[in-house]
Protein backbone atom coordinates (compact mmCIF):
# COMPACT_ATOMS: atom_id res chain seq x y z
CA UNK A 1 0.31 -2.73 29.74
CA UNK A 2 1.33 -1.70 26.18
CA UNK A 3 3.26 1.59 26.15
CA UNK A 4 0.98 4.01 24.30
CA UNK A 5 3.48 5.33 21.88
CA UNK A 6 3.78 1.75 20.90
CA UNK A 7 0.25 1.08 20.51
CA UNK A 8 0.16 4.20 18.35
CA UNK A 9 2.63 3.73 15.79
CA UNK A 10 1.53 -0.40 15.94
CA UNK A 11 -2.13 0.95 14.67
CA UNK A 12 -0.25 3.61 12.20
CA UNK A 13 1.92 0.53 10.42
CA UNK A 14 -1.90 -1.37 10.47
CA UNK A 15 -3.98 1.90 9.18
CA UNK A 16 -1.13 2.19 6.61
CA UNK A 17 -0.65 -1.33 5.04
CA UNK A 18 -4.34 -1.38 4.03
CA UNK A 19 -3.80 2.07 2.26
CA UNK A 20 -0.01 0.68 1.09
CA UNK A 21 -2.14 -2.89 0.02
CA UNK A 22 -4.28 -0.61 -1.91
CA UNK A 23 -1.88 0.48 -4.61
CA UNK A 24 -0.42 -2.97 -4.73
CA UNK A 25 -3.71 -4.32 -6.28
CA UNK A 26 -3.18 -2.03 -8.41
CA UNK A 27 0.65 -2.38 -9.13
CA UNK A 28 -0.12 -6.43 -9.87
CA UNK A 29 -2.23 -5.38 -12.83
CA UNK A 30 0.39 -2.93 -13.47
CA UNK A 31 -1.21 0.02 -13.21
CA UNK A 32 0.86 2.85 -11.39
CA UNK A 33 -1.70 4.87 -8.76
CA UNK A 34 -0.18 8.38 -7.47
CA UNK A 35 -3.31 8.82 -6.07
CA UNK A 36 -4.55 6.41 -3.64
CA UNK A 37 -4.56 9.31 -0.75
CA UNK A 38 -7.87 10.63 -2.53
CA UNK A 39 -9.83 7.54 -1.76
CA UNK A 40 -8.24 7.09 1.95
CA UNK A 41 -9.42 10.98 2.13
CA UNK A 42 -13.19 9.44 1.22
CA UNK A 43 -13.00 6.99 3.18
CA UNK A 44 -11.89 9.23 6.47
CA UNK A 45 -14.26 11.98 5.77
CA UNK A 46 -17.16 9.26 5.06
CA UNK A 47 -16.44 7.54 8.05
CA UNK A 48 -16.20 10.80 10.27
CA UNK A 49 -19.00 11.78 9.16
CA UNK A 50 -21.30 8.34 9.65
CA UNK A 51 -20.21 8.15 13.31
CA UNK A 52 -19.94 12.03 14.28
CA UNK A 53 -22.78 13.44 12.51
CA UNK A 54 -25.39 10.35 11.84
CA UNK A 55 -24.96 8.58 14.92
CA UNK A 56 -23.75 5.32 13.54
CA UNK A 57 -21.58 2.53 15.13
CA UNK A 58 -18.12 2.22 13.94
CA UNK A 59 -18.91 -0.70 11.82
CA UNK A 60 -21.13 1.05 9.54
CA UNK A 61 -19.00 3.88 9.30
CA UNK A 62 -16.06 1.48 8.18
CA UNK A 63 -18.29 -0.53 5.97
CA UNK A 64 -19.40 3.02 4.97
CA UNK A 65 -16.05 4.30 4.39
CA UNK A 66 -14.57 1.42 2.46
CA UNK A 67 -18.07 1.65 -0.02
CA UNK A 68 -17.45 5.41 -0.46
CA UNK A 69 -13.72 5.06 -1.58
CA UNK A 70 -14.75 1.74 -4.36
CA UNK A 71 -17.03 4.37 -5.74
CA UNK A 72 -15.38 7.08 -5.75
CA UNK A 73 -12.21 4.76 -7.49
CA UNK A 74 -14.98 3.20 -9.91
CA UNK A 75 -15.83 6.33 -10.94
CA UNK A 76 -12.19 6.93 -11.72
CA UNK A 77 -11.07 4.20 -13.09
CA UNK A 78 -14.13 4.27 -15.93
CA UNK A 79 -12.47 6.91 -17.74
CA UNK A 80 -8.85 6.24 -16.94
CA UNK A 81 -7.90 2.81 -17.37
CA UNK A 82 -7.68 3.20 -21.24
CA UNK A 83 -4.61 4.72 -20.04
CA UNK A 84 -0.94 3.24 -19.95
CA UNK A 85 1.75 4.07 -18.08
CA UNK A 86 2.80 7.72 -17.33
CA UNK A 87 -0.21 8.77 -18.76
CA UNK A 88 -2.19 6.85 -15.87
CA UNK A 89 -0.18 7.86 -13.08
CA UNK A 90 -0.77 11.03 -13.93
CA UNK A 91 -4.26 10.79 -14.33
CA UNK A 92 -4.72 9.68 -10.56
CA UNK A 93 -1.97 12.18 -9.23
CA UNK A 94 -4.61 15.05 -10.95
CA UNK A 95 -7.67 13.43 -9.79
CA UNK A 96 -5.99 13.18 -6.21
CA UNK A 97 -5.31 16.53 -5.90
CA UNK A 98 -8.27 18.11 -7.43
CA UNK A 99 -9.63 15.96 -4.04
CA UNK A 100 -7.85 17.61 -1.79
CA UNK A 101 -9.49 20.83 -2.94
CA UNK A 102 -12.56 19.90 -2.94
CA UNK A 103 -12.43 19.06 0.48
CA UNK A 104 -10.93 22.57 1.02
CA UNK A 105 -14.00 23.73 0.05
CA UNK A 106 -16.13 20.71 1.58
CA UNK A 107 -18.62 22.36 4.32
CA UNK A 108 -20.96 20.22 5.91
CA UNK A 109 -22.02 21.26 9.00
CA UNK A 110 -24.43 20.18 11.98
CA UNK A 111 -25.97 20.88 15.27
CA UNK A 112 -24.75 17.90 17.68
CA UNK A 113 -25.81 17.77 21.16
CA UNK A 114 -25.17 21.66 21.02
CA UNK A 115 -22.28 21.85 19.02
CA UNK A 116 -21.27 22.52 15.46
CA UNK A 117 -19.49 19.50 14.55
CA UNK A 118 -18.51 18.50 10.80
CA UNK A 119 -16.40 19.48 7.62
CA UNK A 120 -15.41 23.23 7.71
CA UNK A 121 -13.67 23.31 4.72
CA UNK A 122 -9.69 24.10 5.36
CA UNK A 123 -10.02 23.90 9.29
CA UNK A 124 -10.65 20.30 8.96
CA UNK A 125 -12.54 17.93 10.11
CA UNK A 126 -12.97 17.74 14.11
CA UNK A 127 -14.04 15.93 17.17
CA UNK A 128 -14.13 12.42 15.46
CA UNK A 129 -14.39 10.98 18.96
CA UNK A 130 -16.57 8.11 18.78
CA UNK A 131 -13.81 5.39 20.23
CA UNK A 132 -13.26 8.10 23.30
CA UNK A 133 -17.06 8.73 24.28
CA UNK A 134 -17.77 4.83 24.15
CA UNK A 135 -14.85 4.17 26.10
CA UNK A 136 -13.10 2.02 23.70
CA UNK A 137 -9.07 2.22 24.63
CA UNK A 138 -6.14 2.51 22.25
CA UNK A 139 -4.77 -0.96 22.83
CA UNK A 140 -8.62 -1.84 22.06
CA UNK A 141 -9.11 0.18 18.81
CA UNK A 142 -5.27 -1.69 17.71
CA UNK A 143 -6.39 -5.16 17.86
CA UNK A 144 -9.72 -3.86 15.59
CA UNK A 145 -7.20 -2.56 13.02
CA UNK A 146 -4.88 -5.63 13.29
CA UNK A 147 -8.04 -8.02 13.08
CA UNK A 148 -8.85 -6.13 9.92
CA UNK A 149 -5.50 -6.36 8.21
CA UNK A 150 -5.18 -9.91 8.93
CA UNK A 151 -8.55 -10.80 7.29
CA UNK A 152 -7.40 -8.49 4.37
CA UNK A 153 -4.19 -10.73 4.21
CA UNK A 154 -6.11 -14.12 4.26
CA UNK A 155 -8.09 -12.94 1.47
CA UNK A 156 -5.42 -11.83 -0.17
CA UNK A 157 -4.00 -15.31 0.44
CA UNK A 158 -6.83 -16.99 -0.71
CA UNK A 159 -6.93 -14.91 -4.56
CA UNK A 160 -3.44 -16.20 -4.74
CA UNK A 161 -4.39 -20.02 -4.47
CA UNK A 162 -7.50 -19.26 -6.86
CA UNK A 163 -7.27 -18.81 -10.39
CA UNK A 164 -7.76 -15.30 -10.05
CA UNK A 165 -4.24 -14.43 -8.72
CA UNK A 166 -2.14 -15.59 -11.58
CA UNK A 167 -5.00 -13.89 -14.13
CA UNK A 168 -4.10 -10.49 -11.93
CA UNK A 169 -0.04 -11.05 -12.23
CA UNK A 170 -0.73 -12.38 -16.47
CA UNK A 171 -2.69 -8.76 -16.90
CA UNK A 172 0.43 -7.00 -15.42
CA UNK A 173 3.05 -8.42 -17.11
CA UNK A 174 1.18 -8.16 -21.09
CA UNK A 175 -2.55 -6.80 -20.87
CA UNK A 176 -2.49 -7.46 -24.50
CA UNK A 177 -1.10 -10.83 -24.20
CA UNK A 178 -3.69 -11.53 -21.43
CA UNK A 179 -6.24 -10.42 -23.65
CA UNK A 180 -5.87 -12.58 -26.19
CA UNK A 181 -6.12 -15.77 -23.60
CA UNK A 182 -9.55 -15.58 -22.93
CA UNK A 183 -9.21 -13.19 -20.14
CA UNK A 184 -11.24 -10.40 -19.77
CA UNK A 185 -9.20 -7.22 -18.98
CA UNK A 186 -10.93 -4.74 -18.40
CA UNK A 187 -13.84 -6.40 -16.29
CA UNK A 188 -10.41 -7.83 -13.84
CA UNK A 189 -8.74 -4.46 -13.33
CA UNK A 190 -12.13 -2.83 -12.76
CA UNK A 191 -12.97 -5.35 -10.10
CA UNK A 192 -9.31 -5.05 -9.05
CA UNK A 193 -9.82 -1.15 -8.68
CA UNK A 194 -13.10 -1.27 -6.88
CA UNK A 195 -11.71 -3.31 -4.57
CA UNK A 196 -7.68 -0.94 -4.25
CA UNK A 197 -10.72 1.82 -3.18
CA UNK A 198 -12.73 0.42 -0.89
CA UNK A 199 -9.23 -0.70 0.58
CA UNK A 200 -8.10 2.54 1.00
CA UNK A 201 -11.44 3.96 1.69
CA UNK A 202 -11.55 1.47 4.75
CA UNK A 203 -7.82 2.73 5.60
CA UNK A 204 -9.39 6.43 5.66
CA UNK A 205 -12.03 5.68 8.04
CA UNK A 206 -9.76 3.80 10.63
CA UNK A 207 -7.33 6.92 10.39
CA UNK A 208 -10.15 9.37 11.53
CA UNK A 209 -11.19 8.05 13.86
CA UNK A 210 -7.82 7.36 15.37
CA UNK A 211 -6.33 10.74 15.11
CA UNK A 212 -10.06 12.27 15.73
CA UNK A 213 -9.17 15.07 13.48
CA UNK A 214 -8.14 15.15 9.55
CA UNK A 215 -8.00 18.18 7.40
CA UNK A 216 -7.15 18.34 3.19
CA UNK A 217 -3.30 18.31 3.74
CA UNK A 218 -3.26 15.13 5.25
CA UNK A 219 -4.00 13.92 2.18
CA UNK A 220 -1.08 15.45 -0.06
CA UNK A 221 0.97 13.99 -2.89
CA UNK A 222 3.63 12.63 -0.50
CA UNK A 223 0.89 10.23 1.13
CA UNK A 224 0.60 8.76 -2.63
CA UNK A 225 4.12 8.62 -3.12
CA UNK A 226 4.67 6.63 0.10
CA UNK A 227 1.68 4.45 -0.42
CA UNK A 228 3.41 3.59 -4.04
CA UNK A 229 6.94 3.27 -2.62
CA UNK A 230 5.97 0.74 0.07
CA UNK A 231 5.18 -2.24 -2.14
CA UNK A 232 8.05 -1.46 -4.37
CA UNK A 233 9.98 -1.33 -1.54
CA UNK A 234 8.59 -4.49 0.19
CA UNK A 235 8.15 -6.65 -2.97
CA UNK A 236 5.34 -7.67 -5.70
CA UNK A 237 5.61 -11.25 -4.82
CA UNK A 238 2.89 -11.42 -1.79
CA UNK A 239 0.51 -9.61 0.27
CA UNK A 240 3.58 -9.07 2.76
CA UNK A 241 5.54 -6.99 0.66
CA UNK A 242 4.04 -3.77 1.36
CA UNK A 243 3.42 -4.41 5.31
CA UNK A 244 7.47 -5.08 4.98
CA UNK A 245 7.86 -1.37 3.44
CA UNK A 246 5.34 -0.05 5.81
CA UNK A 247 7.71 -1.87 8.81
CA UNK A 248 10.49 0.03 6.92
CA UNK A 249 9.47 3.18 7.30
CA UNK A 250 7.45 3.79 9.99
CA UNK A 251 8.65 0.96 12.08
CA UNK A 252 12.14 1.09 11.91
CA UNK A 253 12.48 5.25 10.95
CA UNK A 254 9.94 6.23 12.93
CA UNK A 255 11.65 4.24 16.38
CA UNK A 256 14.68 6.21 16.09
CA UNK A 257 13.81 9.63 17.29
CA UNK A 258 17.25 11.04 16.37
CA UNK A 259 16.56 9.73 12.93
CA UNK A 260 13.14 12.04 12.38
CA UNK A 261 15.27 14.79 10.54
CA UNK A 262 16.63 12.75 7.90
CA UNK A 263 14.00 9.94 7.47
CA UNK A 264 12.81 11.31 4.29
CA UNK A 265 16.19 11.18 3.27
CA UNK A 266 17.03 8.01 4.36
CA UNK A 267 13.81 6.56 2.68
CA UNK A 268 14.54 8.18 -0.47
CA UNK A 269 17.78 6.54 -0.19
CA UNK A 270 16.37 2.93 0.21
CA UNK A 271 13.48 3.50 -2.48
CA UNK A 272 16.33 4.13 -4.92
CA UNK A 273 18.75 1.69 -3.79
CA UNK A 274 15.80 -0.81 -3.93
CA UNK A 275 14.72 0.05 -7.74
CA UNK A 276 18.30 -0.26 -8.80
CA UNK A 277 19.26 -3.84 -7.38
CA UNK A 278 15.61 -5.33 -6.81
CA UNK A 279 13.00 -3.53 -8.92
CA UNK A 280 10.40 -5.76 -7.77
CA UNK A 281 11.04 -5.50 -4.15
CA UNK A 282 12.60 -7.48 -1.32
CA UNK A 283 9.82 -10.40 -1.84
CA UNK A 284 9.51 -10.02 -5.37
CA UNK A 285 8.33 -13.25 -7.30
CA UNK A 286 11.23 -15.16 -7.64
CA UNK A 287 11.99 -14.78 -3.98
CA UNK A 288 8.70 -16.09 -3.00
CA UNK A 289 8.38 -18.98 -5.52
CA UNK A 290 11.85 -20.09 -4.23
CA UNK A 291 10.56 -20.09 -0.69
CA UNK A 292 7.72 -21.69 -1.48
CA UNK A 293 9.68 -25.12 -3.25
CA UNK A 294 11.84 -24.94 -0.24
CA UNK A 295 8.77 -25.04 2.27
CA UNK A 296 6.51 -27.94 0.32
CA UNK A 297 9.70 -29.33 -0.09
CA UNK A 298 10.48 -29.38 4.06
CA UNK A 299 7.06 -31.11 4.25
């Protein structure tokens, strides 16, 4: 038997590399997200709300949750990715927070099996208890979230061996450059951003139904900035990178108990040790590509 603190911070690192996989789509088209905490907020109220209020099985609220957050990214992206730089980061750090408002003002309220269940606004959003009342343990909802990361990894594997991959990395180094080799830009970092939201939107909707209960703090500027900090901590090279940051921080800082003071100190500390002697991460690209000759090599 699985001690339960373990299984709990095992589905908090899975819950969390889909949301920290999010902004690395984003980061390999080199676009700079502050605000992928918006769409995980979509995703967690959609999916709340699919299970708690409309009486639908988990797997439509996830699929729900993951379609709410591409469109509610879509919808943000349209107007923003003219942007460059600072000027885009900025953009989603505004949009996220004018989010979290809204959903401090977000009432949607209903009459289930006697009670009054749904958004109220600041108090959050309760009794999200769908895994509990079909008997569905912890260990049980973990290997669901692990099952899901690992088919988000394979795919992610699988747009690295396709052409698509290096078009992604080509965009992020020179759009411009990019641009003027046939590819299509704008159309790939659309796509790209549709699918950074329905990542995080999926993230959302595994978190509330975890925790049961979410409310419009949860989904503060920190979240962003940790969500960022975790691929640039793990590495732009692969898919890995950012599980490696997650690891970092809520695997490693979150073990030590005696730590929990000073881990936002002592993540700080890494972020910026990180940026100054690896800016791309402990797997950055020519990490990777070196491991790579090594291992067809070995064969």
């Amino acid at each position: 038997m699985i001690d339960p603190f373990l299984i709990g911070v095992l589905s908090n690192i899975g819950m969390m590399s889909l949301l920290a996989l999010s902004a690395y789509l984003l980061l390999l088209v080199g676009e700079v997200s502050f605000g992928q905490q918006a769409f995980f907020g979509v995703g967690a109220y959609a999916g709340g709300i699919a299970t708690a209020l409309w009486g639908c099985s988990l797997g439509v609220a996830l699929l729900f949750a993951a379609l709410m957050g591409a469109a509610a990214q879509l919808l943000v992206a349209l107007p923003t990715l003219r942007l460059r730089g600072f000027y885009f980061s900025v953009a989603t750090l505004a949009f996220a927070e004018a989010v979290r408002i809204l959903f401090g003002l977000f009432h949607y309220r209903r009459d289930v099996d006697g009670r009054m269940m749904g958004p109220d606004g600041e108090n959050g959003f309760r009794d999200v208890r769908y895994i509990y009342d079909h008997n569905m343990g912890g260990q049980d909802y973990m290997l669901i979230v692990w099952a899901l990361v690992v088919a988000v990894l394979l795919i992610f594997m699988l747009l690295e061996f396709s052409r698509y991959g290096p078009r992604l990395r080509m965009i992020g180094e020179d759009d411009i450059m990019a641009g003027l080799n046939g590819i299509h830009v704008t159309r790939y970092k659309l796509a790209t951003s549709v699918a950074a939201g329905a990542l995080a939107g999926l993230s959302g909707g595994l978190y509330i139904h975890a925790v049961t209960y979410v409310e419009p703090g949860v989904f503060g500027m920190m979240l962003g900035v940790h969500t960022l900090a975790y691929g640039l901590i793990g590495g732009l090279g692969t898919a890995l990178g950012p599980l490696i940051g997650v690891l970092i921080d809520i695997g490693f800082l979150e073990s030590f108990h005696g730590l929990s003071q000073y881990r936002m100190v002592i993540f700080g500390g890494i972020v910026v040790l990180l940026l100054i002697f690896r800016p791309r991460g402990l797997l950055d690209e020519v990490l990777v590509n070196r491991l790579n000759r090594l291992f067809w090599r070995g064969r």
